[in-house]
Protein backbone atom coordinates (compact mmCIF):
# COMPACT_ATOMS: atom_id res chain seq x y z
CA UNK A 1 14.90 37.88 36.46
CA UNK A 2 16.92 38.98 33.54
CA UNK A 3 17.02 37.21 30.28
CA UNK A 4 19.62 35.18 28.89
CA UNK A 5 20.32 34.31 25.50
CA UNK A 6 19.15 31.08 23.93
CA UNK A 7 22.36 29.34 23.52
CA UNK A 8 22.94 29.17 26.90
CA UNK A 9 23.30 25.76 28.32
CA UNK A 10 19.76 24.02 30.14
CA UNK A 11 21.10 25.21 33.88
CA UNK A 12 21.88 28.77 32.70
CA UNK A 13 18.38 28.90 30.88
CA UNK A 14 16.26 27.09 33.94
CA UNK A 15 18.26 28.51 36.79
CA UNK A 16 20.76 31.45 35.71
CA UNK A 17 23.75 29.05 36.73
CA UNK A 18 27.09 30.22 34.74
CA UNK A 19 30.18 28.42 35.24
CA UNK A 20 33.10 27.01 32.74
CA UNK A 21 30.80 24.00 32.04
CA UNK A 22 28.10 26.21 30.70
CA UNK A 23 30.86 27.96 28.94
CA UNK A 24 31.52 25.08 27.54
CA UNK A 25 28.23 24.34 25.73
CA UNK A 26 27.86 28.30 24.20
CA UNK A 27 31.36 27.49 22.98
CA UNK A 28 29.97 24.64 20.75
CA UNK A 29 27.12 26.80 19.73
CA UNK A 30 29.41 29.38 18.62
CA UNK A 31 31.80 27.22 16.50
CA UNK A 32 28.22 25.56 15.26
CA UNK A 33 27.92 29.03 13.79
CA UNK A 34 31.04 29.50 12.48
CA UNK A 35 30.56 26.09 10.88
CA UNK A 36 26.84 26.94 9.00
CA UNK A 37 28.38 30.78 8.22
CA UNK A 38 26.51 32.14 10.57
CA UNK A 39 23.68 32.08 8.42
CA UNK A 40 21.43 29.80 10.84
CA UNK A 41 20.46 30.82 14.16
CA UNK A 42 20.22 28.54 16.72
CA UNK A 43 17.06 27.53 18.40
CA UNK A 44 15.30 30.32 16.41
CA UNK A 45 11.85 31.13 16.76
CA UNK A 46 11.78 29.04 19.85
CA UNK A 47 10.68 29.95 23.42
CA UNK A 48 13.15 29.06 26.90
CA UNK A 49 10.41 26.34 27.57
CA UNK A 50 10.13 24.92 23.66
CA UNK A 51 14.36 24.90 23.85
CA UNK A 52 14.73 22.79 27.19
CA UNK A 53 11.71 20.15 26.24
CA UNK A 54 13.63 19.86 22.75
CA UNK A 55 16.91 19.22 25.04
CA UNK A 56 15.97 17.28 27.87
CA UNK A 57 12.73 15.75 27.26
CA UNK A 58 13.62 14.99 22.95
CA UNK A 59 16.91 14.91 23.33
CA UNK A 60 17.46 17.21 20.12
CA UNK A 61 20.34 18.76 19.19
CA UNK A 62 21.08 21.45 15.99
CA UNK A 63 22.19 19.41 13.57
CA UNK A 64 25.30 18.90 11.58
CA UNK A 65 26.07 21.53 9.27
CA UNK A 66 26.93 20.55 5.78
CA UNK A 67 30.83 21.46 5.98
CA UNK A 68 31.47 20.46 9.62
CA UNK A 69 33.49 17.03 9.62
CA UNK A 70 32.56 14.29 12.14
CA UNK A 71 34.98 14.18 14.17
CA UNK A 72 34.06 18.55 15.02
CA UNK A 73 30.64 17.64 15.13
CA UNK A 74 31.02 14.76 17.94
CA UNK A 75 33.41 16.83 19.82
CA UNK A 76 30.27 19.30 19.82
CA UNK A 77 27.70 16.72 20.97
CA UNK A 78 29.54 15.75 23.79
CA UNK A 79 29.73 19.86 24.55
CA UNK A 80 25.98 19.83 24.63
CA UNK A 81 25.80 16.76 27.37
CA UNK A 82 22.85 17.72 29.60
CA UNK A 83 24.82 16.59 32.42
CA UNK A 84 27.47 19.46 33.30
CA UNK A 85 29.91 16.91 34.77
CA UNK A 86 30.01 15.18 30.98
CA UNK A 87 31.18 18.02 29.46
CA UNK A 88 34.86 18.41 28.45
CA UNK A 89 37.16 20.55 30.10
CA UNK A 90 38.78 23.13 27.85
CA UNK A 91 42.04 22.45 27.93
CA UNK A 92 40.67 18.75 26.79
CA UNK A 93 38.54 20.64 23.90
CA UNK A 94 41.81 22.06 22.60
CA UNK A 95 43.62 19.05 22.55
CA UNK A 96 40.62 17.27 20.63
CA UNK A 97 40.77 20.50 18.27
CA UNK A 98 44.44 20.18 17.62
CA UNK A 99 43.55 16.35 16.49
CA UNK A 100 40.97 17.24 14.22
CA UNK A 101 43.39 19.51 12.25
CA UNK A 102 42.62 19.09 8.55
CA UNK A 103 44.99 17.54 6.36
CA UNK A 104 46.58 19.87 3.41
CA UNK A 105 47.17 18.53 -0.03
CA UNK A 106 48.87 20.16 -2.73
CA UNK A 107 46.88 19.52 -5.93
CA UNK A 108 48.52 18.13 -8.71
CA UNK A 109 45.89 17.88 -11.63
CA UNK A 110 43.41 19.98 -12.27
CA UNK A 111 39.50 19.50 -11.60
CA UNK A 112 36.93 21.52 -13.70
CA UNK A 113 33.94 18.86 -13.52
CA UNK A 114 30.25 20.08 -13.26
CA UNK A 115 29.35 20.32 -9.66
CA UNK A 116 31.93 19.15 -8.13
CA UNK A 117 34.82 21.99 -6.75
CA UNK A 118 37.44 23.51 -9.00
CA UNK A 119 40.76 22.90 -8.62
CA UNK A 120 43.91 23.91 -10.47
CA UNK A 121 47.37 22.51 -10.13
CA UNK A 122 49.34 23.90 -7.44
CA UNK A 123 46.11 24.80 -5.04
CA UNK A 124 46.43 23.72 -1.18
CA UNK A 125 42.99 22.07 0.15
CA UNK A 126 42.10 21.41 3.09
CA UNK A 127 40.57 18.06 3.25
CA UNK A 128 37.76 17.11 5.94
CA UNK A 129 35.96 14.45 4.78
CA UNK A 130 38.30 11.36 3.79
CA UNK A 131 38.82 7.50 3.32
CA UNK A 132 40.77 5.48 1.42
CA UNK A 133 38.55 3.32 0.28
CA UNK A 134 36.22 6.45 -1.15
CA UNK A 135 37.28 7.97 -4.55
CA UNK A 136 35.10 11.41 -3.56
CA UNK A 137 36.43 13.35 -0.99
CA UNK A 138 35.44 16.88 0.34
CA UNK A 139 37.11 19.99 1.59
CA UNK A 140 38.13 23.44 0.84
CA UNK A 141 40.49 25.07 -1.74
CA UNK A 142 42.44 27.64 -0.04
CA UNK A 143 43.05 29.78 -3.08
CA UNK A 144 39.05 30.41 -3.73
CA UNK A 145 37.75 29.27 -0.08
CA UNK A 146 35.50 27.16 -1.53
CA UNK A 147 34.01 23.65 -0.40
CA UNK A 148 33.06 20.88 -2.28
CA UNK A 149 33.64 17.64 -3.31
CA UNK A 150 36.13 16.25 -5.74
CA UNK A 151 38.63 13.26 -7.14
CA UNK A 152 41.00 12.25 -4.68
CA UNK A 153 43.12 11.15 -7.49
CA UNK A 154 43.77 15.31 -8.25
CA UNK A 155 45.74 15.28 -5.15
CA UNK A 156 49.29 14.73 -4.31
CA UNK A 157 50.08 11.16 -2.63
CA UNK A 158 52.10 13.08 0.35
CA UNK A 159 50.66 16.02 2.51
CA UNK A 160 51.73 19.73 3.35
CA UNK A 161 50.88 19.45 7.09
CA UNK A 162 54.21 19.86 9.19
CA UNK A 163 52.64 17.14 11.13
CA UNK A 164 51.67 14.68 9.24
CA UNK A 165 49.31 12.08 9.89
CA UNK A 166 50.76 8.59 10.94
CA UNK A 167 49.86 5.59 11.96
CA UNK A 168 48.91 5.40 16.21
CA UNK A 169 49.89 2.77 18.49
CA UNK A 170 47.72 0.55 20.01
CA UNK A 171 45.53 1.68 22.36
CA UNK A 172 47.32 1.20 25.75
CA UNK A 173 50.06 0.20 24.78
CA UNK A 174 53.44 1.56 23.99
CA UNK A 175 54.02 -1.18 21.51
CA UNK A 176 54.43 0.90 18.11
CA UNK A 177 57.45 -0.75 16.04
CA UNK A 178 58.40 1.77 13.34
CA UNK A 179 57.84 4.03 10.98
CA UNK A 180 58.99 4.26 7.35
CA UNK A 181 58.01 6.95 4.31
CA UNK A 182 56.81 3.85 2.44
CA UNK A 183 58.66 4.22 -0.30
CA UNK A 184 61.69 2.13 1.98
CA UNK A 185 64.33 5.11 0.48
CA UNK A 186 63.48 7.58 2.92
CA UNK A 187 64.20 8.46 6.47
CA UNK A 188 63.01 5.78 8.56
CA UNK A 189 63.17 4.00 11.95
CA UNK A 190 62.81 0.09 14.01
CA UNK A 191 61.47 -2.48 12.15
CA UNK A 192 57.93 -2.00 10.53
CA UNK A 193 57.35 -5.85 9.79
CA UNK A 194 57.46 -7.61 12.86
CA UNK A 195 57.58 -6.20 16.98
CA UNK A 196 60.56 -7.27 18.57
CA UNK A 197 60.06 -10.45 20.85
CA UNK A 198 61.37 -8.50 23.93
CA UNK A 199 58.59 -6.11 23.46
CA UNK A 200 55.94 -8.64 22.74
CA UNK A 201 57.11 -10.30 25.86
CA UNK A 202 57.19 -7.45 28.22
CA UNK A 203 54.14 -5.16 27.43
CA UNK A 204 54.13 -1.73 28.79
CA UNK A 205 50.17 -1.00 28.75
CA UNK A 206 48.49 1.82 30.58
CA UNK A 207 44.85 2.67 31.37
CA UNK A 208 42.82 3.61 28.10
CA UNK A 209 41.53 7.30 27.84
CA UNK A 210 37.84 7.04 26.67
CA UNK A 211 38.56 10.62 25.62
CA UNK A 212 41.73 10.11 23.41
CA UNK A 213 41.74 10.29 19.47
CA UNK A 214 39.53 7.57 18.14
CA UNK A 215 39.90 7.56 14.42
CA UNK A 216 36.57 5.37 14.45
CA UNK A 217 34.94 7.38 16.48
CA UNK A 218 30.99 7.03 16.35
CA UNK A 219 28.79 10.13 16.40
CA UNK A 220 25.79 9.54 19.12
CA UNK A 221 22.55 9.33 17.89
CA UNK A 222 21.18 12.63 18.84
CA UNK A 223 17.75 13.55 17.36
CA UNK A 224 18.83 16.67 15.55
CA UNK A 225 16.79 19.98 15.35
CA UNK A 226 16.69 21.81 12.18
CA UNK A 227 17.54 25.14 12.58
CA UNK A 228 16.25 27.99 10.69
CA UNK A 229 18.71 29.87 8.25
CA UNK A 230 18.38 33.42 8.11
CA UNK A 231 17.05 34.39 4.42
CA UNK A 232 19.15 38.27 4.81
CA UNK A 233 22.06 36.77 5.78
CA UNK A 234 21.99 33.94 3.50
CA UNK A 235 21.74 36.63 0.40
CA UNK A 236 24.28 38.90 2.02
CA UNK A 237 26.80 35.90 1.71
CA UNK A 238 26.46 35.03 -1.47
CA UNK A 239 29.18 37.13 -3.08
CA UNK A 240 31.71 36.69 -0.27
CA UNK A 241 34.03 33.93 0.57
CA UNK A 242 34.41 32.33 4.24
CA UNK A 243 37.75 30.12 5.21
CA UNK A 244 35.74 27.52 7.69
CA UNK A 245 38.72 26.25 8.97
CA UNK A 246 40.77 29.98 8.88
CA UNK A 247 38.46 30.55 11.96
CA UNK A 248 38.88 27.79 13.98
CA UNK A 249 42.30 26.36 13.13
CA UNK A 250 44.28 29.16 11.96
CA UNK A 251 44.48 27.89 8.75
CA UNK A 252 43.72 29.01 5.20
CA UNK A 253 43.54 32.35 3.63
CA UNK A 254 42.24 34.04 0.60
CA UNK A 255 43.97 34.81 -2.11
């Protein structure tokens, strides 16, 4: 029997079974990678046998690397579902992916603080880790590829996304009344304060996709498994820069 590499999903590892499902799972180990800078290795040190009882009878998974944003990192739990069946389909991965898109900012004061990542007016970032409600967020400057956390206050009020992130309707429902560039002198359309009583009277709801953008979504509870980082490639890194995103969105660039 040959031997196949640890990241393989628990059928391919206990029974040589390959299909798109298992493709599935070593796709979520491989943008795991991406995601640590390829400076972990997955599962390392550990046997077939000690990987599927730290799957199936633990119910471990690697853990969240420090720059991967939620909503990538539940996308990627729900890749590692023991049961095949539970896995996404691809063409539902990409959709999810295109959702998770990070939001560009242009910067508009500079940020030199101690700790916290530099920015100078004029940089894009990529921001990954937001709320309103939080005056720290985190994400990556585009002009030195670095990640880190900063002032949201440094950051233009409007994004540089050609899609921009608005407001969804709600869930089943067609209902969705307007939209306006909340300033009330910009383009806008329908009538943001109120729904029209025709509408409220004559509801088109559908079915709700479990599987559709949930802004709220709730990462599952997975035990996680520590990975080990790899102490050569950790010092071989140290001098580069990586654009996280660059690799998975398209995104990005060095200067």
């Amino acid at each position: 029997m040959r031997r196949v590499p640890n990241r393989c999903a628990p059928e391919t590892l206990r029974r040589q079974e390959f299909s798109s499902s298992t493709d599935v799972w070593m796709f979520a180990v491989t943008v795991w990678e991406m995601f640590t800078f390829g400076i972990e290795n997955p599962w390392s040190g550990l046997s077939v046998q000690e990987i599927l009882k730290s799957l199936e009878e633990r119910g471990e998974r690697l853990r969240c690397p420090e720059y991967c944003p939620p909503s990538i990192y539940s996308l990627l739990l729900l890749c590692w579902s023991l049961n095949s069946n539970d896995r996404p389909k691809f063409s539902k991965i990409n959709s999810r992916l295109n959702q998770c898109r990070p939001i560009q900012y242009r910067v508009t004061r500079d940020n030199k603080q101690i700790n916290q990542l530099t920015l100078l007016r004029g940089d894009t970032v990529s921001v990954f880790d937001s709320s309103v409600d939080k005056p720290i967020w985190q994400g990556q400057n585009h002009r030195t590829q670095k990640v880190g956390f900063f002032p949201r206050i440094c950051l233009s009020s409007t994004t540089t996304n050609t899609n921009e992130k608005i407001s969804w309707p709600v869930r089943g429902s067609f209902i969705h009344t307007g939209h306006s560039d909340g300033t009330g002198q910009g383009p806008s359309w329908g009538k943001i304060d109120k729904i029209d009583e025709t509408i409220l009277s004559n509801p088109i709801v559908t079915p709700v996709d479990t599987n559709e953008r949930n802004e709220n979504v709730q990462i599952e509870d997975f035990p996680v498994l520590v990975s080990v980082p790899d102490d050569e490639l950790l010092k071989s890194i140290e001098s580069k820069s990586f654009t996280i995103f660059g690799e998975v969105f398209g995104i990005g660039g060095g200067a």
